[in-house]
N, C-alpha and C. Protein backbone atom coordinates (compact mmCIF):
# COMPACT_ATOMS: atom_id res chain seq x y z
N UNK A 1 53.11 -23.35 0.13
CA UNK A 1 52.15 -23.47 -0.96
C UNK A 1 51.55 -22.11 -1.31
N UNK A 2 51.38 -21.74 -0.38
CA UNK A 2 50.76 -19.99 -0.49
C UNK A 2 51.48 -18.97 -1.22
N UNK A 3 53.25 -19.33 -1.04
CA UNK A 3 54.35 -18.25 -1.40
C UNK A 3 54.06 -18.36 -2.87
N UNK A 4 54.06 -20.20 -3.31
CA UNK A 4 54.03 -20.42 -4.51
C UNK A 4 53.07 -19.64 -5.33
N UNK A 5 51.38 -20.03 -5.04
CA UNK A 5 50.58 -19.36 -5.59
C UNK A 5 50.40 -17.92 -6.02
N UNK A 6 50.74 -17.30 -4.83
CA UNK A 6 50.97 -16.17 -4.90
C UNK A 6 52.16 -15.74 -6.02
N UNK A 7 53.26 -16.07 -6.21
CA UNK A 7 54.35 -15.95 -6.83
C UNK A 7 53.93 -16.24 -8.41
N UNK A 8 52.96 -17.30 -8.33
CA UNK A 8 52.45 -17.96 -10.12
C UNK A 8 51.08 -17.17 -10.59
N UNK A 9 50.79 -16.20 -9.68
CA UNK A 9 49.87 -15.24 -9.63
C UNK A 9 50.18 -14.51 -10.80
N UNK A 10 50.89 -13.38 -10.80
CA UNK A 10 52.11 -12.44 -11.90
C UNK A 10 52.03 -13.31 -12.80
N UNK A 11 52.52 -14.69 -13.34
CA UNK A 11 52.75 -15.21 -14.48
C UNK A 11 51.81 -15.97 -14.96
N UNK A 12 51.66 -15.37 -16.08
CA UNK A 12 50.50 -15.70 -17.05
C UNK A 12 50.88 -16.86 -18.39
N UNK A 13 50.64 -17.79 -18.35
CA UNK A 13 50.45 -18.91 -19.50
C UNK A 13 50.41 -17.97 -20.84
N UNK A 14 51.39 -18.59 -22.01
CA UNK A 14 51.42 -17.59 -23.29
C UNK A 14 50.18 -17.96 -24.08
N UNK A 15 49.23 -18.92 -23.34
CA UNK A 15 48.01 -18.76 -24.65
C UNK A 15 47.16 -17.63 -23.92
N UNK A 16 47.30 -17.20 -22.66
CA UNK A 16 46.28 -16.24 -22.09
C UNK A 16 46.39 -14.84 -22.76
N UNK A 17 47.76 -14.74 -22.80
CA UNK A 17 48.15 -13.15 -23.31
C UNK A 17 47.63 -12.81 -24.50
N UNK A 18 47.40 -13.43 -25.71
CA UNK A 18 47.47 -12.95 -26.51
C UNK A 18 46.23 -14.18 -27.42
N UNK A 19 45.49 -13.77 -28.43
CA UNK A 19 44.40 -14.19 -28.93
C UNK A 19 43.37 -14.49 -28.92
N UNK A 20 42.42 -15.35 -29.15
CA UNK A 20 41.13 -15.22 -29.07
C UNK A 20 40.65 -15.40 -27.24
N UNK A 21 41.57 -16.65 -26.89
CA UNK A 21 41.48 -16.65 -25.91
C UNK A 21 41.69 -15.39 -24.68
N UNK A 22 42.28 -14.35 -24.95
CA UNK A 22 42.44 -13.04 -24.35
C UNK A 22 41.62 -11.87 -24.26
N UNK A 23 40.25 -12.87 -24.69
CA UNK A 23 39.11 -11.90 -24.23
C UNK A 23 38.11 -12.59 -22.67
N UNK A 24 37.73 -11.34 -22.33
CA UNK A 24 36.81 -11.65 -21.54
C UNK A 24 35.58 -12.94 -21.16
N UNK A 25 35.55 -13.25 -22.41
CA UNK A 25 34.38 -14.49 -22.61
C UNK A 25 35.81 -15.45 -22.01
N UNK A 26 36.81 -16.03 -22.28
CA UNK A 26 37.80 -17.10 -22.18
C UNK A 26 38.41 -17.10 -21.06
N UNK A 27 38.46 -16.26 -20.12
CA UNK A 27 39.01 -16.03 -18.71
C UNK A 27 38.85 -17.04 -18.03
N UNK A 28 39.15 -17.53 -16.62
CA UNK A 28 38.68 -18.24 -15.86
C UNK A 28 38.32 -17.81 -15.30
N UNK A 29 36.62 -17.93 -14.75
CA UNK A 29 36.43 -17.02 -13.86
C UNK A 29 35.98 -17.64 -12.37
N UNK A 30 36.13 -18.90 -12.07
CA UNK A 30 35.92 -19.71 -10.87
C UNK A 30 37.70 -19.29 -10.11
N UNK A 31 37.25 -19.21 -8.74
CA UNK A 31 38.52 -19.16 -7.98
C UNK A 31 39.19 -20.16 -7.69
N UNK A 32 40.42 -20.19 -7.48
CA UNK A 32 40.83 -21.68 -7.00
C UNK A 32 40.38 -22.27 -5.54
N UNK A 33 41.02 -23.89 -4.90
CA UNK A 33 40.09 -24.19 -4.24
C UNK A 33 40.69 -23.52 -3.00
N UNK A 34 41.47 -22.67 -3.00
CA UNK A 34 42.25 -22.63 -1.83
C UNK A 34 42.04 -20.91 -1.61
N UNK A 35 41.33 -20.45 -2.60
CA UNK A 35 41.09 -18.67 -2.41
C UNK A 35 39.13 -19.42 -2.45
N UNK A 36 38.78 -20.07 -2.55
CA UNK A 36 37.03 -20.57 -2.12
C UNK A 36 36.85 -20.53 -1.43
N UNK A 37 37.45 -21.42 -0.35
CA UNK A 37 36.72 -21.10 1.05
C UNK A 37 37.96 -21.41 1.92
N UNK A 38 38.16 -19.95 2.68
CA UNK A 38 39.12 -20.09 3.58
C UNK A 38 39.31 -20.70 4.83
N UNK A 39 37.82 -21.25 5.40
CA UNK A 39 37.65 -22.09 6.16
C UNK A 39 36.52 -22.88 6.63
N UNK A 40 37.09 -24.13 7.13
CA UNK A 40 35.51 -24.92 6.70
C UNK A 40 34.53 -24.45 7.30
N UNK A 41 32.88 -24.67 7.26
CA UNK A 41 32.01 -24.81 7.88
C UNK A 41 31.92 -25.20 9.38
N UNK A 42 32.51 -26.21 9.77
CA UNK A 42 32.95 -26.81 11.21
C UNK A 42 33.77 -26.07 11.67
N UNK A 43 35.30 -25.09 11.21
CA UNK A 43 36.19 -24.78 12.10
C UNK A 43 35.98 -23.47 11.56
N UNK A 44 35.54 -22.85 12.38
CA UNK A 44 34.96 -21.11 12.03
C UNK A 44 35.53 -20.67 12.82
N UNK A 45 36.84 -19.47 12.76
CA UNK A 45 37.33 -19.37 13.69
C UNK A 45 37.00 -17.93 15.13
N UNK A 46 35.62 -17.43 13.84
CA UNK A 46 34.60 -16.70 14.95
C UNK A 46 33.35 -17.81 15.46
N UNK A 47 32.82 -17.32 16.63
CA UNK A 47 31.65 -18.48 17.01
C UNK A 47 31.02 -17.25 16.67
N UNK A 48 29.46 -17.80 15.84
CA UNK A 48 27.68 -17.11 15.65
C UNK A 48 27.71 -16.68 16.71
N UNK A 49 26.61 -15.28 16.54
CA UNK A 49 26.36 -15.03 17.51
C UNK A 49 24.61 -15.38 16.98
N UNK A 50 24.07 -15.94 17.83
CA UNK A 50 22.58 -16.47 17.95
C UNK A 50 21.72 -15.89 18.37
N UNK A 51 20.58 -14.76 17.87
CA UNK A 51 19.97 -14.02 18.86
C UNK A 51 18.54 -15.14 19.50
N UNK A 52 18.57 -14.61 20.93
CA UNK A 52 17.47 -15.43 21.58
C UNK A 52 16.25 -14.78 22.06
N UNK A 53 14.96 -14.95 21.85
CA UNK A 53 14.02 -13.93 22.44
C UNK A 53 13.31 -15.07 23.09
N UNK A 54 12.10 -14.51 23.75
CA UNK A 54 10.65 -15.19 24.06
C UNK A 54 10.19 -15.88 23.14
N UNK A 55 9.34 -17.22 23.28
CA UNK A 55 8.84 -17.65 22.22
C UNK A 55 7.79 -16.59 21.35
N UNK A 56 7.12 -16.02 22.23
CA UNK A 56 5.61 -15.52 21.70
C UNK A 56 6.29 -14.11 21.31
N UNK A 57 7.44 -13.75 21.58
CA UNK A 57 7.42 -12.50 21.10
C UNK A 57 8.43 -12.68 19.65
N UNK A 58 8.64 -13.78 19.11
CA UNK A 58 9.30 -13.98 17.74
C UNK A 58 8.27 -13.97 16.57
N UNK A 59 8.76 -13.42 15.71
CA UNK A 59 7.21 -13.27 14.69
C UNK A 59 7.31 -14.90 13.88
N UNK A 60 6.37 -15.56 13.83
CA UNK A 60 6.27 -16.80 13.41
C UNK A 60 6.37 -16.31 11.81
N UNK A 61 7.01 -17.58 11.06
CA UNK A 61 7.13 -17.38 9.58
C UNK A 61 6.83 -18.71 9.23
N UNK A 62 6.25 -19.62 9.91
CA UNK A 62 5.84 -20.54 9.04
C UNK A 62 4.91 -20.86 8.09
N UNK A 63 5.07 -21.69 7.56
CA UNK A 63 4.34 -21.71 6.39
C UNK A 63 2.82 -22.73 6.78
N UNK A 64 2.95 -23.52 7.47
CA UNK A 64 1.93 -24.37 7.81
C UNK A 64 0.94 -23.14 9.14
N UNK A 65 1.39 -22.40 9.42
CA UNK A 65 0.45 -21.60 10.58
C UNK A 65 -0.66 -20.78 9.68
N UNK A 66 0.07 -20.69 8.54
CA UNK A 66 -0.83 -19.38 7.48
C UNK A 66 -1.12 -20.32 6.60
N UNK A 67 -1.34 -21.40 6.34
CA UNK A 67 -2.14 -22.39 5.17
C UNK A 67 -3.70 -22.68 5.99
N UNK A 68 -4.73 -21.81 5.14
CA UNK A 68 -6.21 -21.82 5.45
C UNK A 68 -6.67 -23.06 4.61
N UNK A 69 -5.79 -23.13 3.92
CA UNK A 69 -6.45 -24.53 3.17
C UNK A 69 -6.39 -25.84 3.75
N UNK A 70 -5.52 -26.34 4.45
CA UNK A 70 -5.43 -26.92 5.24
C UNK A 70 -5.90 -27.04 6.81
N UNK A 71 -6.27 -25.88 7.82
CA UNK A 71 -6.44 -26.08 8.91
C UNK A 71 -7.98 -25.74 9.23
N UNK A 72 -8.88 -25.85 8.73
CA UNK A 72 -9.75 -25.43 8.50
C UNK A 72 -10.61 -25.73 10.09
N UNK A 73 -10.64 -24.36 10.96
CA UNK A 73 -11.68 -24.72 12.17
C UNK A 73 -13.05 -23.97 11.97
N UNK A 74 -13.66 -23.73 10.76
CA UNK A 74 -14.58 -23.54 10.72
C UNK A 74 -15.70 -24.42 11.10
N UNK A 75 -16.77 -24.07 11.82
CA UNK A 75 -17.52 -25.39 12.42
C UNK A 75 -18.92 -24.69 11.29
N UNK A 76 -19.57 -25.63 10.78
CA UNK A 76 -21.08 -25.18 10.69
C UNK A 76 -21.74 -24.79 11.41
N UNK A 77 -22.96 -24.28 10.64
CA UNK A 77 -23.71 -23.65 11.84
C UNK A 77 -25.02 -24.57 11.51
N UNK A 78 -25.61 -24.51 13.31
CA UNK A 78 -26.39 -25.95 13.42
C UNK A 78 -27.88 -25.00 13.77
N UNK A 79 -28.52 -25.49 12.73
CA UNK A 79 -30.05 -25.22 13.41
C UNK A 79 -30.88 -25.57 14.69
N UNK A 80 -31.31 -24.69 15.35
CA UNK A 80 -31.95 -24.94 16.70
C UNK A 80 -33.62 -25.64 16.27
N UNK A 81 -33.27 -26.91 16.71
CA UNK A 81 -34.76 -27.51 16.18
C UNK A 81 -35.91 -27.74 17.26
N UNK A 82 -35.19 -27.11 18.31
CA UNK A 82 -36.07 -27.33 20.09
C UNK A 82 -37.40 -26.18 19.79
N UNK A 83 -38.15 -27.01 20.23
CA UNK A 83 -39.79 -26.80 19.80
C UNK A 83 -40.15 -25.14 21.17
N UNK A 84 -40.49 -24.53 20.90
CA UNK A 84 -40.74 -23.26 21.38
C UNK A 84 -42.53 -23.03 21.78
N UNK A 85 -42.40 -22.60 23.18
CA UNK A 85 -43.82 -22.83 24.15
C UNK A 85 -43.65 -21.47 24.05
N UNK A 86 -45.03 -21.07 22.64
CA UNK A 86 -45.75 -19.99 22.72
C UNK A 86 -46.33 -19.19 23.82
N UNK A 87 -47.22 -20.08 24.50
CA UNK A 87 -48.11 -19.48 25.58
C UNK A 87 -47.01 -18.73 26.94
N UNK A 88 -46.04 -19.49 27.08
CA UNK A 88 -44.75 -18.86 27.91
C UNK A 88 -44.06 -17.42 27.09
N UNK A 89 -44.29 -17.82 25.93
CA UNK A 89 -43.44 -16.42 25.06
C UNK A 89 -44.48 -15.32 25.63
N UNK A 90 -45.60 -15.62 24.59
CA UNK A 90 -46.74 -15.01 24.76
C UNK A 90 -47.04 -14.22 26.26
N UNK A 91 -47.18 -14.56 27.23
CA UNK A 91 -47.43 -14.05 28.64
C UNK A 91 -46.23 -13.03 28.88
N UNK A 92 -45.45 -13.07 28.55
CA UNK A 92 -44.69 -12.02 28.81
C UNK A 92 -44.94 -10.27 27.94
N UNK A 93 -45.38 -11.04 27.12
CA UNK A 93 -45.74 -9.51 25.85
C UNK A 93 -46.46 -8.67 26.52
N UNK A 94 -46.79 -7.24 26.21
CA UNK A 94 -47.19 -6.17 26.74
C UNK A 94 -48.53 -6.65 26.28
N UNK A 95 -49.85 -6.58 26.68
CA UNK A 95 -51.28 -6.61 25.95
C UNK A 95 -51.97 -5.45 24.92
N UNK A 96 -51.15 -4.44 25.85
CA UNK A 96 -51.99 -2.89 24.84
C UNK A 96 -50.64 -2.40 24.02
N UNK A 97 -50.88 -1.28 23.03
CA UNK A 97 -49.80 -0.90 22.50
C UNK A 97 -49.45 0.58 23.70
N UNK A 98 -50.08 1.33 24.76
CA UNK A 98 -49.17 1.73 25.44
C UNK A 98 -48.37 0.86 26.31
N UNK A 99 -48.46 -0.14 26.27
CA UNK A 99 -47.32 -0.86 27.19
C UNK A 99 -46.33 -1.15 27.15
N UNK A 100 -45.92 -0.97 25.50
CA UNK A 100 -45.06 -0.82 25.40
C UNK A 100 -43.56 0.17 25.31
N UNK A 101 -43.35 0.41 26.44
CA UNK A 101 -42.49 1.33 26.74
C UNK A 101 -41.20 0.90 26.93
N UNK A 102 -41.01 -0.27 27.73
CA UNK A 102 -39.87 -0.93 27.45
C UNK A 102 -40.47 -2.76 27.76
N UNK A 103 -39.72 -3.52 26.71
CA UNK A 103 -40.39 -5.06 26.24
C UNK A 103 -39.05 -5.63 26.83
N UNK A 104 -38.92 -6.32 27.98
CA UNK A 104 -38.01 -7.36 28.07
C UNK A 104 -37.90 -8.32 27.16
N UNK A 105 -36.47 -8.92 26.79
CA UNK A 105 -36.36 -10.01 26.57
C UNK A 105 -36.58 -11.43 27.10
N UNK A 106 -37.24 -11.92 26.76
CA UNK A 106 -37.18 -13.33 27.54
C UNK A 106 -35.99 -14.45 27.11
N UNK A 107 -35.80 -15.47 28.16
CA UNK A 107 -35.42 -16.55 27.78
C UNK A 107 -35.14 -17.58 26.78
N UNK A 108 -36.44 -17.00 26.29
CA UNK A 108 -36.58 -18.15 24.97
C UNK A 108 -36.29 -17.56 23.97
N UNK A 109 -36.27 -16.36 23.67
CA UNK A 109 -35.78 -15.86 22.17
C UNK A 109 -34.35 -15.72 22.77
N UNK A 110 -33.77 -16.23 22.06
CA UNK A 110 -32.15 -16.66 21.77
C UNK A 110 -31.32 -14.99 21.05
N UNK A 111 -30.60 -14.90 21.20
CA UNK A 111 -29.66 -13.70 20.78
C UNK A 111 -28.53 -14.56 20.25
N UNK A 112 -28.68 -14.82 18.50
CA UNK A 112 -27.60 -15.14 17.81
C UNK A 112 -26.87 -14.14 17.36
N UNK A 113 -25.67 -13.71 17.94
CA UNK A 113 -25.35 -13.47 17.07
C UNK A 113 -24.94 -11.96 17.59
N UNK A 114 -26.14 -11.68 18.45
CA UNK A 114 -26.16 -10.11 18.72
C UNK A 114 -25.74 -9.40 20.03
């Protein structure tokens, strides 16, 4: 079958040679099915070669890991409504303004943040 094709290759049909049809626009330009694909999908007669790494060291490309619109772990932020014992704040403060040289923090004032 191959000798054939090959052989009917050289000979050209007399409407190709010559007239309108013998331009570029009129060609055929799809291959036949037998110069398409020389072999199937299933019988490849090289095997892939597959590269394999670490999971964590493959750069992720998905599309659901980078959608913010969807995964949203933003939590609100919750007001502290616990009632605060002045006289405990208070006792710790320096009384004069030289005393203040260095003011501990206490307990009760909270560090949001900082």
């Amino acid at each position: 079958m191959s000798f054939l094709s090959n052989l009917l290759k050289g000979v050209k049909k007399p409407w190709e040679i010559t007239g309108i049809a013998s331009t570029a626009d009129y060609l055929d330009y799809l291959p036949g099915a037998d110069e398409f694909r020389k072999h199937a999908p299933g019988s490849q007669p090289i095997k892939a070669v597959i590269p394999h790494d670490v999971p964590q060291l493959v750069f992720n490309t998905r599309y659901y890991g980078r959608d913010y619109r969807r995964h949203n772990k933003y939590a609100a932020r919750k007001v502290d409504r616990s009632p605060l014992d002045f006289s405990q704040l208070m006792s710790s403060m320096p009384l004069k303004p030289e005393d203040v040289t260095y003011a501990p923090r206490t307990s009760l004032v909270n560090d949001r943040g900082v």
